[in-house]
Protein backbone atom coordinates (compact mmCIF):
# COMPACT_ATOMS: atom_id res chain seq x y z
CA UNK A 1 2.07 0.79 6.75
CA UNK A 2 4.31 -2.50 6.08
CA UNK A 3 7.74 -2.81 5.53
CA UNK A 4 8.19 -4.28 2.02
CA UNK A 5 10.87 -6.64 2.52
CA UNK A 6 9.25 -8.28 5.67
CA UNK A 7 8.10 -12.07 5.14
CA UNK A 8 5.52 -11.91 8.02
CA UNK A 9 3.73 -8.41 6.14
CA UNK A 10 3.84 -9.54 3.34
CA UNK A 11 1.66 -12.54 4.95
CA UNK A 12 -0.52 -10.78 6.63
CA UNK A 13 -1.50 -7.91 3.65
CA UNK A 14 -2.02 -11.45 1.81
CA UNK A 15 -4.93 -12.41 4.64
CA UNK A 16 -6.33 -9.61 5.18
CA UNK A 17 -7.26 -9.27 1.42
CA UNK A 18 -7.14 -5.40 1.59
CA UNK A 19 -9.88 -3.71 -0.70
CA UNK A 20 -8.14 -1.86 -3.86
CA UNK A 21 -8.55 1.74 -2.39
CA UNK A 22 -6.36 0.86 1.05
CA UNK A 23 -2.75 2.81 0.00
CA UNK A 24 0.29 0.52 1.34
CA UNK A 25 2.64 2.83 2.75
CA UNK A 26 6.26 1.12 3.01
CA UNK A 27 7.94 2.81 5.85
CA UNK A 28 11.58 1.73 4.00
CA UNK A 29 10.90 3.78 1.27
CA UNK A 30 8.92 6.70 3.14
CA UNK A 31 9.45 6.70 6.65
CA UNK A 32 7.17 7.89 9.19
CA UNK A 33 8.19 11.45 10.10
CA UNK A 34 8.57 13.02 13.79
CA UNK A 35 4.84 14.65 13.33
CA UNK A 36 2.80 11.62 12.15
CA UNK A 37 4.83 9.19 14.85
CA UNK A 38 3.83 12.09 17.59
CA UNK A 39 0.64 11.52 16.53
CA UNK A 40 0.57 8.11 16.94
CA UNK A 41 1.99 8.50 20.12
CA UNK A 42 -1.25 10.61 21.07
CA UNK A 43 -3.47 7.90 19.92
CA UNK A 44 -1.73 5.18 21.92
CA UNK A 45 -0.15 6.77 25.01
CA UNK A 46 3.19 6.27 24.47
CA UNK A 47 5.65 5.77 21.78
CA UNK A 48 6.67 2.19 23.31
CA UNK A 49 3.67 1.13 22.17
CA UNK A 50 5.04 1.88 18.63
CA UNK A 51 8.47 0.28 19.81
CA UNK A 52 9.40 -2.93 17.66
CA UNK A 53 11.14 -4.48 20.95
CA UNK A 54 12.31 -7.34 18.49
CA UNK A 55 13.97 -5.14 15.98
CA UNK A 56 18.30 -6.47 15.45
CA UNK A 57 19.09 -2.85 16.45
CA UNK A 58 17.71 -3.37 19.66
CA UNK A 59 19.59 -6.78 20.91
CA UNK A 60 22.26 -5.20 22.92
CA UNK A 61 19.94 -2.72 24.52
CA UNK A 62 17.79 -2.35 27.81
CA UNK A 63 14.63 -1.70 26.16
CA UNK A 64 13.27 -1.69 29.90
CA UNK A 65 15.64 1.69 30.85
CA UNK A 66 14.79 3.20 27.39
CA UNK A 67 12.82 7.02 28.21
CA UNK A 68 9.84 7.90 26.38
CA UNK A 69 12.21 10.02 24.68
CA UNK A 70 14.93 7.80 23.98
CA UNK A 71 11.98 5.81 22.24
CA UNK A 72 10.92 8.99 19.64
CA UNK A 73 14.61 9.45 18.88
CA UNK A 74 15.12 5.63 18.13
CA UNK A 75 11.59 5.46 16.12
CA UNK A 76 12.70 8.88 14.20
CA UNK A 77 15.94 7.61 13.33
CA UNK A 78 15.69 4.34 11.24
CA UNK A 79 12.41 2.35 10.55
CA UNK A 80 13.43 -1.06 12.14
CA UNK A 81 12.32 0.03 15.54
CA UNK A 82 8.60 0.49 14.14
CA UNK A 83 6.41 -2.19 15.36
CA UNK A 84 4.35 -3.40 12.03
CA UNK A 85 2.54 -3.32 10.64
CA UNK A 86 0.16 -0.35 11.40
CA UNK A 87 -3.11 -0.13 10.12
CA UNK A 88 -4.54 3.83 10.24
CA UNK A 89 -8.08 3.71 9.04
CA UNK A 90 -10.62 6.45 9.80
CA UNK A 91 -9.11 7.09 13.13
CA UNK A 92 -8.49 3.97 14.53
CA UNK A 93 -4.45 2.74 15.37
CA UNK A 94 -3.77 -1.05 15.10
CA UNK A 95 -0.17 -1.87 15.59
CA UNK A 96 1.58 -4.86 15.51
CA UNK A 97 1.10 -8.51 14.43
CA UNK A 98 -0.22 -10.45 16.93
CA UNK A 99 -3.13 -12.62 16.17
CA UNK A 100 -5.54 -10.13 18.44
CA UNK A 101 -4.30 -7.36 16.47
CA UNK A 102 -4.92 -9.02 12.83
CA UNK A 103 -8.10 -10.41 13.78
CA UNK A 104 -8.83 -7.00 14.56
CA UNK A 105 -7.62 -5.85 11.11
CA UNK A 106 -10.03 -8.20 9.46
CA UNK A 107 -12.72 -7.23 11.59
CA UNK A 108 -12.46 -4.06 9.61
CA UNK A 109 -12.51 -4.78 6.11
């Protein structure tokens, strides 16, 4: 899952060199919904971990006061607070685009 209109995605799907049968998801045109972010909440621990703590919508905002619940209403509401992008592949979560998390990625395919 990527968000189409994001420079540093679009960089890292280039990288990566995904095989053909990996299906992009763009979370701007189809958004995650509550049951599949709940369930990425029970593969991580928490939905902070899915928390884009950089996203514009978040600059006048304690993200360190923010409730595990705040956190699932903000991530179910728009699709900038979703940190990207998220790689599900037979069961395994990687979120994010640090350069553990891509080598990771790569790792993979």
């Amino acid at each position: 899952m990527h968000l189409g209109c994001c420079n540093t995605c679009k960089r890292i799907i280039k990288e990566i060199n995904l095989p053909k049968n990996v299906i992009l998801r763009d979370i701007k045109k189809t958004p995650l919904n509550a049951n599949e972010i709940k369930s990425f909440k029970n593969i991580t621990g928490t939905f902070r971990s899915l928390l884009n703590n950089r996203a514009q919508k978040l600059k006048n905002i304690d993200k360190k006061t923010l409730s595990e619940e705040k956190i699932f209403s903000l991530l179910n509401e728009h699709y900038t607070y979703l940190k990207r992008p998220i790689l599900y592949f037979n069961g395994q979560l990687l979120i994010g685009n640090s350069k553990k998390n891509i080598e990771a990625i790569k790792s993979i395919f």
